[in-house]
C-alpha atoms as a PDB file:
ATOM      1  CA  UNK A   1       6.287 -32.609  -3.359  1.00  0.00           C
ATOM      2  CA  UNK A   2       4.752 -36.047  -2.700  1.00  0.00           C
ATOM      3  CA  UNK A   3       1.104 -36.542  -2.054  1.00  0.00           C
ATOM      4  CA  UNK A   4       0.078 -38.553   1.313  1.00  0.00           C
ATOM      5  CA  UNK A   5      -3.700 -39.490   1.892  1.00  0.00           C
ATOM      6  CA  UNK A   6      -4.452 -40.027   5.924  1.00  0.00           C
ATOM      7  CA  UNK A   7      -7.394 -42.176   6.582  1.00  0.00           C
ATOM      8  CA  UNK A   8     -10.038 -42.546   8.450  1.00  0.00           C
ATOM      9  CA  UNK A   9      -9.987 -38.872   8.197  1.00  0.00           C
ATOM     10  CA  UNK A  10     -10.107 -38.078   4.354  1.00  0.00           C
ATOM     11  CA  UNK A  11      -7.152 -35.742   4.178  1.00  0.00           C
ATOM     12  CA  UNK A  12      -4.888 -35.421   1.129  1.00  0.00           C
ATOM     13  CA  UNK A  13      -1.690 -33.461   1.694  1.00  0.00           C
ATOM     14  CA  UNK A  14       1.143 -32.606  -0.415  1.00  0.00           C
ATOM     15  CA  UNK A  15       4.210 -33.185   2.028  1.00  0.00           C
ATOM     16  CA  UNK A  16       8.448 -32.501   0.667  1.00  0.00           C
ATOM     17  CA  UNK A  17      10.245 -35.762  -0.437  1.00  0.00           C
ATOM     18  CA  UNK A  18      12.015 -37.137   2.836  1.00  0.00           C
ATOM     19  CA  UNK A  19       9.619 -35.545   5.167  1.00  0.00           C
ATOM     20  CA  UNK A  20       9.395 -37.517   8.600  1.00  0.00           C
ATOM     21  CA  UNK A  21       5.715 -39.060   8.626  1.00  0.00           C
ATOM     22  CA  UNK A  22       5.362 -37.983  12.251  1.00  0.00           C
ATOM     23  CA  UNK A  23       5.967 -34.438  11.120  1.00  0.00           C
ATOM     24  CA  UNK A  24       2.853 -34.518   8.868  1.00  0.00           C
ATOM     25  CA  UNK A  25       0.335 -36.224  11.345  1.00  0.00           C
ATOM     26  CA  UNK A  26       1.426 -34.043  14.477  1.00  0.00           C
ATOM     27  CA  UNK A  27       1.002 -31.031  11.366  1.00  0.00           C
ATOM     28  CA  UNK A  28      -2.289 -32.124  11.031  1.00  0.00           C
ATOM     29  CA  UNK A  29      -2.994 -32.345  14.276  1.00  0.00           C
ATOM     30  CA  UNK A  30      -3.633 -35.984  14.130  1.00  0.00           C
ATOM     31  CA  UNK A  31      -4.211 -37.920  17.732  1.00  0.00           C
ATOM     32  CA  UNK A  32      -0.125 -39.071  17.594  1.00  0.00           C
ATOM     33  CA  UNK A  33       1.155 -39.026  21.381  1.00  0.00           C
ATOM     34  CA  UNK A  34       4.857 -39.639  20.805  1.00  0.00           C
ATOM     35  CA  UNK A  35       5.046 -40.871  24.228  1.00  0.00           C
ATOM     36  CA  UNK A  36       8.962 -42.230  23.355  1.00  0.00           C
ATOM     37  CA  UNK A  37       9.798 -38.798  21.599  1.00  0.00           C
ATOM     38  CA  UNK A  38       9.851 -39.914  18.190  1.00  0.00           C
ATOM     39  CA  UNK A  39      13.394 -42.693  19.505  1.00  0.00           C
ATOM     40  CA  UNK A  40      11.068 -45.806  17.799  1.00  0.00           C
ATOM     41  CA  UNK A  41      10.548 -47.599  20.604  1.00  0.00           C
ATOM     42  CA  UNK A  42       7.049 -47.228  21.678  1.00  0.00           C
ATOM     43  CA  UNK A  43       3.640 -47.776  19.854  1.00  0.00           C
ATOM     44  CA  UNK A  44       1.920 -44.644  20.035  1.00  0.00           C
ATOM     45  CA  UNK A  45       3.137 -43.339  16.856  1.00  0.00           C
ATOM     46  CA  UNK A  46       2.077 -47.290  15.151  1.00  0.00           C
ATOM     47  CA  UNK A  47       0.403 -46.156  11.829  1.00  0.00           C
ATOM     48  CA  UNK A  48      -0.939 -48.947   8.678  1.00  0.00           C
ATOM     49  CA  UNK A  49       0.159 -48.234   5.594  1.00  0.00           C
ATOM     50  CA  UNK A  50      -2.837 -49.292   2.890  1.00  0.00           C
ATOM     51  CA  UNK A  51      -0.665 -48.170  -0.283  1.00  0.00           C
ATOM     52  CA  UNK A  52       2.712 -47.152  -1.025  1.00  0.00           C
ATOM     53  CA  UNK A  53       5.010 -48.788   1.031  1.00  0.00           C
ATOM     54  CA  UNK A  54       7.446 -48.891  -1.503  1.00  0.00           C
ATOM     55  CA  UNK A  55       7.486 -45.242  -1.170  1.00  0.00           C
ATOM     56  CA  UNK A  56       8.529 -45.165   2.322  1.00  0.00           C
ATOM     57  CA  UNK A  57      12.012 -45.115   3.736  1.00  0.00           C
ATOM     58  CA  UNK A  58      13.564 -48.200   4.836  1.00  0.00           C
ATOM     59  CA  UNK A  59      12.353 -49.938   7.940  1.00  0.00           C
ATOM     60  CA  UNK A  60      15.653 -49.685  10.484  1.00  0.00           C
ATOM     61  CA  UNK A  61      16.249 -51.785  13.160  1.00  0.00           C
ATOM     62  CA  UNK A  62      15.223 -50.202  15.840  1.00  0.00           C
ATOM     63  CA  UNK A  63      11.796 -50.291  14.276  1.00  0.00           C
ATOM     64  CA  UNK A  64      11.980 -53.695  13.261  1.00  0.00           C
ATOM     65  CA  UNK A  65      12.464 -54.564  16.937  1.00  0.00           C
ATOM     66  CA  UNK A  66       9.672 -52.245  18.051  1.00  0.00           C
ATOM     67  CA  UNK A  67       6.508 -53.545  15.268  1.00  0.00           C
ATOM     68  CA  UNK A  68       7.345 -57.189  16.815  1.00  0.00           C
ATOM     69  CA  UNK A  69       6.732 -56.069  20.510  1.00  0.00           C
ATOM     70  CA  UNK A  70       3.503 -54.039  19.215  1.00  0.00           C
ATOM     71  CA  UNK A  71       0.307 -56.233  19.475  1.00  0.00           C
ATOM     72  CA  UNK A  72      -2.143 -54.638  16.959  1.00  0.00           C
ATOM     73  CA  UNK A  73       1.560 -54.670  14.324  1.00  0.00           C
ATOM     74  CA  UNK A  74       0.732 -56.048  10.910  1.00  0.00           C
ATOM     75  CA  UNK A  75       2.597 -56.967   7.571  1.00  0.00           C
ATOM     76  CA  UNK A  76       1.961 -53.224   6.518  1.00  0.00           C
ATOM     77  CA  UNK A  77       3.217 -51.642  10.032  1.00  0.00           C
ATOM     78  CA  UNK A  78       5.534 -48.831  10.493  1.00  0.00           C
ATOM     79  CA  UNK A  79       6.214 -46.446  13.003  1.00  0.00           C
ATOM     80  CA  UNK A  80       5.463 -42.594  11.473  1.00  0.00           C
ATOM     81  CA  UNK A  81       8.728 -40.954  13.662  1.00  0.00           C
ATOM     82  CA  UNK A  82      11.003 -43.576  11.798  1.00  0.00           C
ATOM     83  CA  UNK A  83       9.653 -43.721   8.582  1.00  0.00           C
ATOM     84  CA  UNK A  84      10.154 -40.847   6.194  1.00  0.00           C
ATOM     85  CA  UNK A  85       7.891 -40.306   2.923  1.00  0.00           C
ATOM     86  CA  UNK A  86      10.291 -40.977  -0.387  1.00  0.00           C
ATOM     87  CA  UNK A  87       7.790 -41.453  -3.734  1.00  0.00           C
ATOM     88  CA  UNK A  88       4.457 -41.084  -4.089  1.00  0.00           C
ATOM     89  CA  UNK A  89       0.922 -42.657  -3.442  1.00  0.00           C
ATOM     90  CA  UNK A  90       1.403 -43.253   0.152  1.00  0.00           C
ATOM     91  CA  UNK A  91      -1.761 -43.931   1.990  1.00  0.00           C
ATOM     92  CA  UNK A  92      -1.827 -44.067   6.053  1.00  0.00           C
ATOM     93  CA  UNK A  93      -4.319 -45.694   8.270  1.00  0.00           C
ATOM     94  CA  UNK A  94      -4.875 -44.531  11.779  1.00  0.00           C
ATOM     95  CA  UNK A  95      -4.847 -47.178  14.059  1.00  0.00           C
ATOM     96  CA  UNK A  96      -8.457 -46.750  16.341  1.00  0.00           C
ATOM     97  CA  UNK A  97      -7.499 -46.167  19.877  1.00  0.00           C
ATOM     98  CA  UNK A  98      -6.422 -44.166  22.709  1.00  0.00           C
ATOM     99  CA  UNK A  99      -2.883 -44.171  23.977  1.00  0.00           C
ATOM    100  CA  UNK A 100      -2.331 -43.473  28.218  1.00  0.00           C
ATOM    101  CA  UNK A 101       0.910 -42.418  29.036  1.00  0.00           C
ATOM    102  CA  UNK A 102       0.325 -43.121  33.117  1.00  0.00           C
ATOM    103  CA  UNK A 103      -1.997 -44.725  35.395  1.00  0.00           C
ATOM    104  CA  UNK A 104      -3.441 -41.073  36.330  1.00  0.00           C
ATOM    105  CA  UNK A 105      -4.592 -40.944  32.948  1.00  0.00           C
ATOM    106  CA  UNK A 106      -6.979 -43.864  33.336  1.00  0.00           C
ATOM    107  CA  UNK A 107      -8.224 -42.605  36.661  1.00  0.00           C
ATOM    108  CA  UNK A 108      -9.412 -39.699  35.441  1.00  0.00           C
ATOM    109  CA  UNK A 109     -11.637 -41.724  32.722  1.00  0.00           C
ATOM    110  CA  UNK A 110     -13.404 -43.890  35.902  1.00  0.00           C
ATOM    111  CA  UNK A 111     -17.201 -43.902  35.542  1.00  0.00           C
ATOM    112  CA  UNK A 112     -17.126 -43.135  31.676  1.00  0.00           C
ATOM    113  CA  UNK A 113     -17.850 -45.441  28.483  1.00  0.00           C
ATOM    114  CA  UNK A 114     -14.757 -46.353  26.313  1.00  0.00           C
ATOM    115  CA  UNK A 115     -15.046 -44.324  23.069  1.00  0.00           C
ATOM    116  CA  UNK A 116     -12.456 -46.034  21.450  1.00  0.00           C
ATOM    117  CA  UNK A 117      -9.937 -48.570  22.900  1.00  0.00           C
ATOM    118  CA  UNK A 118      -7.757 -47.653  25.430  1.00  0.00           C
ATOM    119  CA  UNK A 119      -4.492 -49.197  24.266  1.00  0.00           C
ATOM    120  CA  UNK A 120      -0.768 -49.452  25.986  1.00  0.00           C
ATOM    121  CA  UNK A 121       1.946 -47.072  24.976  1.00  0.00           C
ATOM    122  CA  UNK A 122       5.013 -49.377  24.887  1.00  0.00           C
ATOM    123  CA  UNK A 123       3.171 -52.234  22.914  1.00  0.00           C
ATOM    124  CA  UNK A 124      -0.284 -51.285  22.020  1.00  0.00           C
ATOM    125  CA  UNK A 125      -2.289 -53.906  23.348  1.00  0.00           C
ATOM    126  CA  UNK A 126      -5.676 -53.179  24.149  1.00  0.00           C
ATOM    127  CA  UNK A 127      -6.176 -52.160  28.264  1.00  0.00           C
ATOM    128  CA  UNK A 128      -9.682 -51.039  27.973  1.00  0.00           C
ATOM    129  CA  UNK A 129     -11.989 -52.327  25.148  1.00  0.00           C
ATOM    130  CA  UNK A 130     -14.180 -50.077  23.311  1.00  0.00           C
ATOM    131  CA  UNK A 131     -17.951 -49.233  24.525  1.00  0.00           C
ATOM    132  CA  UNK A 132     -16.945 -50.794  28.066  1.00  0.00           C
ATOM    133  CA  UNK A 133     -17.543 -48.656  31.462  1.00  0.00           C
ATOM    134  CA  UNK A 134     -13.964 -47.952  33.041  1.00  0.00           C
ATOM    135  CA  UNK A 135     -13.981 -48.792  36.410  1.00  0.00           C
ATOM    136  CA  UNK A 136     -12.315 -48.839  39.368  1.00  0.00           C
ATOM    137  CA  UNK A 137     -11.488 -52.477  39.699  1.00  0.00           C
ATOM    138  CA  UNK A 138     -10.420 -52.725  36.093  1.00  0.00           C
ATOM    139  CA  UNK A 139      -7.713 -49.772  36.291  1.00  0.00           C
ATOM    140  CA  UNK A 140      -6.691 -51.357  39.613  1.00  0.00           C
ATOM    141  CA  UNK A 141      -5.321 -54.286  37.796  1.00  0.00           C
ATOM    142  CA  UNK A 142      -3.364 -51.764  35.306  1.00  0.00           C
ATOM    143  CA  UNK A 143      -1.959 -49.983  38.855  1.00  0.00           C
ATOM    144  CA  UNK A 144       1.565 -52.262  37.978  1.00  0.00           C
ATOM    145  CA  UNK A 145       1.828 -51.641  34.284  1.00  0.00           C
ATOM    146  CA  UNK A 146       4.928 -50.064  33.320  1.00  0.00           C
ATOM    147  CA  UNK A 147       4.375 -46.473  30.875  1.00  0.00           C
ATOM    148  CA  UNK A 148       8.095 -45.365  31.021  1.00  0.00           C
ATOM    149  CA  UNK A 149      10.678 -45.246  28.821  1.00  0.00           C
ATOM    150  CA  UNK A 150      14.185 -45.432  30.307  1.00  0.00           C
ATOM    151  CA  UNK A 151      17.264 -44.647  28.434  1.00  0.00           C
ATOM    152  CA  UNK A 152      18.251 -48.841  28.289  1.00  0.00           C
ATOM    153  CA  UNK A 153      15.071 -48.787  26.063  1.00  0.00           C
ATOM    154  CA  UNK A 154      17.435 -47.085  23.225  1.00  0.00           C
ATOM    155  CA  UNK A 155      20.116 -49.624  23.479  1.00  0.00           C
ATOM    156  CA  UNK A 156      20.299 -51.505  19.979  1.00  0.00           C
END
């Protein structure tokens, strides 16, 4: 067993050697939306790691490809579906922010204050800035934005 500290939220979990990161957060019940289904090629799974990347499998391609895409990506990036947990001492940050998986989802928030950024699925930029009213005119210029993933996404 390897231990895995999740922050902001103070948890400290013993997790099996090669357990899938993505595993452990959705097991915690952890905001993750997995909007790509865990392929590595969207943001929503985007996690900092604050110690212990040594401990973490391998970044692949396909999520080497992905962090650059990802606007809020850092030196210390990974994606939890593609990264599994190898040693110990790994610590994970949750990035702040609220993923939308369709332009629905933003309608349905019209009239209320931003709790937390509203960020984009495919490369987490910021749509919606914290403590701001959502309104109508400022989801109208999101009506074009693109949430899918198509199968040409998986292509490497």
């Amino acid at each position: 067993m390897k231990t895995l500290q999740l922050e902001p939220i103070h948890r400290s979990l013993e997790v099996a050697t090669n357990t899938r990161l993505l595993d452990t957060l959705l097991a915690e019940q952890c905001p993750v939306m997995m909007a790509c289904g865990g392929q590595g090629i969207c943001a929503t799974c985007h996690v900092y790691v604050a110690k212990g990347m040594e401990s973490l499998s391998p970044l692949s391609q396909r999520e080497e490809r992905t962090l650059a895409l990802i606007t809020g990506a850092r030196e210390n990036s990974r994606l939890s579906c593609q990264c599994r947990v190898m040693g110990e001492g790994v610590e994970i940050v949750l990035p702040e922010g609220l993923y939308v998986e369709s332009f629905n989802d933003l309608e349905s928030l019209i009239g209320r204050r931003s709790k937390v950024p509203i960020l984009h699925p495919r490369d987490g930029r910021i749509l919606i800035q914290k403590g701001k009213i959502i309104t109508r005119s400022s989801i109208m210029q999101l009506q074009d934005v693109d949430f899918s993933f198509s199968e040409s996404d998986l292509a490497d």
